[in-house]
Protein backbone atom coordinates (compact mmCIF):
# COMPACT_ATOMS: atom_id res chain seq x y z
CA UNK A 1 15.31 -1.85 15.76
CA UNK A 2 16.96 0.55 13.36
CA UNK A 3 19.46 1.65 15.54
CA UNK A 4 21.51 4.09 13.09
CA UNK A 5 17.91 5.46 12.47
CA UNK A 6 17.14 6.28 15.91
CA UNK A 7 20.87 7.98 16.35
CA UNK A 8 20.54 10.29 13.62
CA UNK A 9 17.17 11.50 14.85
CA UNK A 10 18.09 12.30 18.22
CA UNK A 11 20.99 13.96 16.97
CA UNK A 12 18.74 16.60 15.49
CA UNK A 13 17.79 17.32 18.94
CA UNK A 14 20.94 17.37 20.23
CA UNK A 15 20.86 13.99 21.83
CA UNK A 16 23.84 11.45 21.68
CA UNK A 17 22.57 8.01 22.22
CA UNK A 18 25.13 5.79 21.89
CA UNK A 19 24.31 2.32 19.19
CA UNK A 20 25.94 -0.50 21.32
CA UNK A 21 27.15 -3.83 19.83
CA UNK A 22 26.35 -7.40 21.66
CA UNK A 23 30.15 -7.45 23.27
CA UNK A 24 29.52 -4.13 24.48
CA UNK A 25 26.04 -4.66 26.08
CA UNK A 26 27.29 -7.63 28.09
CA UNK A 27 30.18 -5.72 29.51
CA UNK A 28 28.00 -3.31 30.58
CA UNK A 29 26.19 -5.78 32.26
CA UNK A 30 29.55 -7.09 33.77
CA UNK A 31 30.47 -3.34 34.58
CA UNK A 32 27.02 -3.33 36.46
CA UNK A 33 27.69 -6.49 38.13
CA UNK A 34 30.69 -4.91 39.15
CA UNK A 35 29.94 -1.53 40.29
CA UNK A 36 26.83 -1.98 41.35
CA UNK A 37 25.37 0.44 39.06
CA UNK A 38 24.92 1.26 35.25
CA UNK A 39 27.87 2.89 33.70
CA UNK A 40 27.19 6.63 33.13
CA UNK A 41 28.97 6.69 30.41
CA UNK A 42 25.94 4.72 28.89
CA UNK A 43 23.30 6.43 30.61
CA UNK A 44 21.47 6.97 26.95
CA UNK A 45 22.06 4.07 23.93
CA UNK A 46 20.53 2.10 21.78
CA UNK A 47 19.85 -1.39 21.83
CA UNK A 48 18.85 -3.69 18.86
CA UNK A 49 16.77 -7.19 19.77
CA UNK A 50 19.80 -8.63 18.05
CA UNK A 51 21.91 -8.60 21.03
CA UNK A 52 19.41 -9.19 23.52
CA UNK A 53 20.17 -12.93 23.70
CA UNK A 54 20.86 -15.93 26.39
CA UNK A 55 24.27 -14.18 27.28
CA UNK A 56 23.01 -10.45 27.79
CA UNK A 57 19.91 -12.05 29.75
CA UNK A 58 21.08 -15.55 31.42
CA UNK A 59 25.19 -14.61 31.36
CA UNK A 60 28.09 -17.22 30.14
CA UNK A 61 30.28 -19.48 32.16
CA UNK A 62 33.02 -21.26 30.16
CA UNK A 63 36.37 -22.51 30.84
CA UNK A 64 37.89 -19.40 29.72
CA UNK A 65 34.93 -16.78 30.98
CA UNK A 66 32.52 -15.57 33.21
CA UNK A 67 30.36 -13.34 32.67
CA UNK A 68 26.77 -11.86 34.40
CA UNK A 69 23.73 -11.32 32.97
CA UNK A 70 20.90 -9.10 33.39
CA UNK A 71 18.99 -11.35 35.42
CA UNK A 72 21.66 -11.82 38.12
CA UNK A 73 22.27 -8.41 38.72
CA UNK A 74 22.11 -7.30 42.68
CA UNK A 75 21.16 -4.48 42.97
CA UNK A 76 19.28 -4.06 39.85
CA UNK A 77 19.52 -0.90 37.66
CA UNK A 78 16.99 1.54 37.27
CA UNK A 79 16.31 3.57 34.33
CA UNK A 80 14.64 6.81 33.76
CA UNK A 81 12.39 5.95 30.26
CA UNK A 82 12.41 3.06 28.40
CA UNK A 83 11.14 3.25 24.77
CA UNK A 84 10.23 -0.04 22.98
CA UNK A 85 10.74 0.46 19.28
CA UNK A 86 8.53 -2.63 16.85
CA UNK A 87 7.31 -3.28 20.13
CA UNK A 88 5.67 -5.94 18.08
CA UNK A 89 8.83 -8.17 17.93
CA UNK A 90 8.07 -9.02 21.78
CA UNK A 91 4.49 -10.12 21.32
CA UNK A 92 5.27 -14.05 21.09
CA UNK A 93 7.32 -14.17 23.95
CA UNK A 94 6.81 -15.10 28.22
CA UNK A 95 9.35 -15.71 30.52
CA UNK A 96 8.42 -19.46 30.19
CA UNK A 97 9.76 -19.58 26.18
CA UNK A 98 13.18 -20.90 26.85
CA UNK A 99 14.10 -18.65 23.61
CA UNK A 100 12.50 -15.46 24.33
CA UNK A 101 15.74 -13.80 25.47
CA UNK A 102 14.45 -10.56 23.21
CA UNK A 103 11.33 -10.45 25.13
CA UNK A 104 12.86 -11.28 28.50
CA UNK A 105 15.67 -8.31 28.51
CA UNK A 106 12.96 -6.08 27.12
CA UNK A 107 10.55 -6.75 30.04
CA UNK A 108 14.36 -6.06 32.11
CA UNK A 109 14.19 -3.24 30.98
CA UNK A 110 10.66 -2.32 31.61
CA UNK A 111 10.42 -3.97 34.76
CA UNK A 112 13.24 -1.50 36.45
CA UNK A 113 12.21 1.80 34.61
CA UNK A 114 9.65 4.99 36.11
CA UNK A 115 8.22 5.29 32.29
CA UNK A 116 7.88 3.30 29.23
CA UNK A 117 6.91 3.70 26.24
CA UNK A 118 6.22 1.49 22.99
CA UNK A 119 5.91 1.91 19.27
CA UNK A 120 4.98 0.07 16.62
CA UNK A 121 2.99 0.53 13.44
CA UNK A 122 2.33 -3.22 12.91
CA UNK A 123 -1.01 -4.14 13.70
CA UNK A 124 -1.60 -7.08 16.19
CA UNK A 125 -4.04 -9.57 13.90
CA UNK A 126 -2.72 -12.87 15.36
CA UNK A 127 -5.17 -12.93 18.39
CA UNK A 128 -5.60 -11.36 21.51
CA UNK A 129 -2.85 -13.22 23.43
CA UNK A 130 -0.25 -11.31 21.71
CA UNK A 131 -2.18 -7.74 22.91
CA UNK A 132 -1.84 -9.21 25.99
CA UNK A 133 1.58 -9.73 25.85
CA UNK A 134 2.77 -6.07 24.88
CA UNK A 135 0.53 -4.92 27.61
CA UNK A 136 1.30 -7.18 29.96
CA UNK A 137 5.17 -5.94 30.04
CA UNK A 138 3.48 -2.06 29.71
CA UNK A 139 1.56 -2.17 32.68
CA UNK A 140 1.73 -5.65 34.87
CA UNK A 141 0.01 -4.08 37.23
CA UNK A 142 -3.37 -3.77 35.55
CA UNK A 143 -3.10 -6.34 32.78
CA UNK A 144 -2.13 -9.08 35.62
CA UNK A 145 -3.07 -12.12 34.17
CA UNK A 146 -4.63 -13.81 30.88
CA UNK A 147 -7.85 -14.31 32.54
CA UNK A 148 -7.64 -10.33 33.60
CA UNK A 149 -6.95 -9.29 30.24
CA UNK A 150 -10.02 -11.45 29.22
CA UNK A 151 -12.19 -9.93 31.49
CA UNK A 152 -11.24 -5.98 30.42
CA UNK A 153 -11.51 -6.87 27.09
CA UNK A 154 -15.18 -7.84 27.59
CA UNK A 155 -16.69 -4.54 27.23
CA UNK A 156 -14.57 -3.67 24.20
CA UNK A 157 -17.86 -5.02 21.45
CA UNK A 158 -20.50 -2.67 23.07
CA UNK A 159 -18.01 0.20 22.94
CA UNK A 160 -17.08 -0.32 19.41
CA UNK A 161 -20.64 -0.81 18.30
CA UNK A 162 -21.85 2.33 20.50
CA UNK A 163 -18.93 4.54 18.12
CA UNK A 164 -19.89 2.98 14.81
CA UNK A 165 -23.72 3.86 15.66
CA UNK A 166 -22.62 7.40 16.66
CA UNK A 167 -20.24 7.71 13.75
CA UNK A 168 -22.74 6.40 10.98
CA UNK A 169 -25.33 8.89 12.72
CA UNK A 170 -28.37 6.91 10.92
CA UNK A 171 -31.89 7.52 12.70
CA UNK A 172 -32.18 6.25 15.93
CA UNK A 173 -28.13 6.42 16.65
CA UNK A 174 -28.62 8.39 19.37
CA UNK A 175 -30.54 5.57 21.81
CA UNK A 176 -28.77 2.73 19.33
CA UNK A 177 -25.38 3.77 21.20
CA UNK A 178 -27.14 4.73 24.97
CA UNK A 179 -28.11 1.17 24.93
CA UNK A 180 -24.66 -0.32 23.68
CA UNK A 181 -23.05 1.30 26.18
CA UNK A 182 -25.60 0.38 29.02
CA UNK A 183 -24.77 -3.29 27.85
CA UNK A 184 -21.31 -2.76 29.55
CA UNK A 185 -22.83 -3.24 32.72
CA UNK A 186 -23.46 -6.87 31.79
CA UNK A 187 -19.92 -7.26 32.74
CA UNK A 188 -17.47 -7.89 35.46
CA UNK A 189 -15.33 -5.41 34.64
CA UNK A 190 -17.80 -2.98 32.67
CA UNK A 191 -20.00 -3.50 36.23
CA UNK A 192 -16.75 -2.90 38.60
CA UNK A 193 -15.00 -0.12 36.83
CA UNK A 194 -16.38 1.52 34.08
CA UNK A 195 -19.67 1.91 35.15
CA UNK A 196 -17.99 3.57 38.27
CA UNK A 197 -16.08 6.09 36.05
CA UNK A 198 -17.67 9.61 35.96
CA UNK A 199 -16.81 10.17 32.68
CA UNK A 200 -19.07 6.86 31.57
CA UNK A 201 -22.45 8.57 33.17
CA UNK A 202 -21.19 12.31 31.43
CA UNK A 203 -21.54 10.39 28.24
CA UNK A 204 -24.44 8.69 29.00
CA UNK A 205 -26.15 12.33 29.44
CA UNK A 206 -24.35 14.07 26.77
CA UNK A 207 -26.09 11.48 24.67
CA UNK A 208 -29.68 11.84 25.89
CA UNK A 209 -29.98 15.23 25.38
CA UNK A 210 -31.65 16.56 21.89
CA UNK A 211 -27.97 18.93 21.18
């Protein structure tokens, strides 16, 4: 991300986040290895995707060196807020790319923090799998699998057509978007979750009535 960018903004807040380099992210790693916990003196920086390669993730063993990565770490950090930046740089990746080191340290990161969040102004028009991925890392919890993802996405068409037909407001929108929506049901998770969310039956009756 644009690192310098991101510094100078917080520094209108009075926040100093420090931009580190990839020598400096891996001896932090090291210094976590180490101390068994992440330097304070870093407790705020900036990251770039740049650095977040093999070494920072996987760690180096030469003749000469040894160092730790983040994925041998024991015990592993935790971090207070996480904020993805061109979250869209991730969206290719999985922990089975051999290459995805950018993706893999950003999940890291993810994985071991109480709150993320992710930007990007780059819309996702490769496919679904790449939504997925982003949301996968976001919440793992809920967006488990592929075939979970699949399955929330399901009720996605009715919605959209039940807000274009209240949008566009033509004759007839009103029942036009009561029956979209009822077509949820026709699915496992529209069925299983939505249809079990009060807020779906408040809309449901906000849109019978003549007001």
């Amino acid at each position: 991300m644009a690192e310098r960018k991101w510094e100078l903004e917080m520094k209108r807040f009075d926040e100093e986040f420090i931009p580190i380099d990839g020598s400096t992210f891996r001896r932090i790693i090291s210094d976590t290895d180490r101390d068994g916990e992440w330097p304070v003196r870093y407790n705020k920086v900036i990251i770039p995707y740049s650095v977040m390669d093999s070494r920072a993730y996987n760690g180096e063993e030469s003749k000469k060196i040894r160092s730790f990565g983040l994925s041998e770490l024991d015990p592993e950090p935790h971090f207070d807020l996480v904020i993805v930046d061109e979250a869209h740089h991730i969206r290719n990746g999985s922990m089975d790319k051999e290459k995805a080191f950018a993706y893999k340290c950003t999940k890291y990161f993810c994985d071991h923090a109480d709150a993320v969040v992710m930007l990007t102004a780059t819309p996702l028009q490769t496919g679904d799998s790449d939504l997925f991925t982003i949301l996968n890392v976001l919440r793992p919890n809920i967006v488990i699998d592929q075939n979970t993802f699949e399955m929330m996405s399901r009720p996605n068409e009715y919605i959209s057509r039940a807000v274009h037909a209240i949008r566009a407001a033509e004759e007839g929108w009103r029942q036009d978007s009561i029956n979209e929506l009822r077509n949820i049901q026709k699915t496992q998770w529209g069925d299983n979750v939505i249809a079990e969310n009060p807020l779906y039956d408040d809309v449901l009756l906000r849109l019978e009535k003549e007001e």
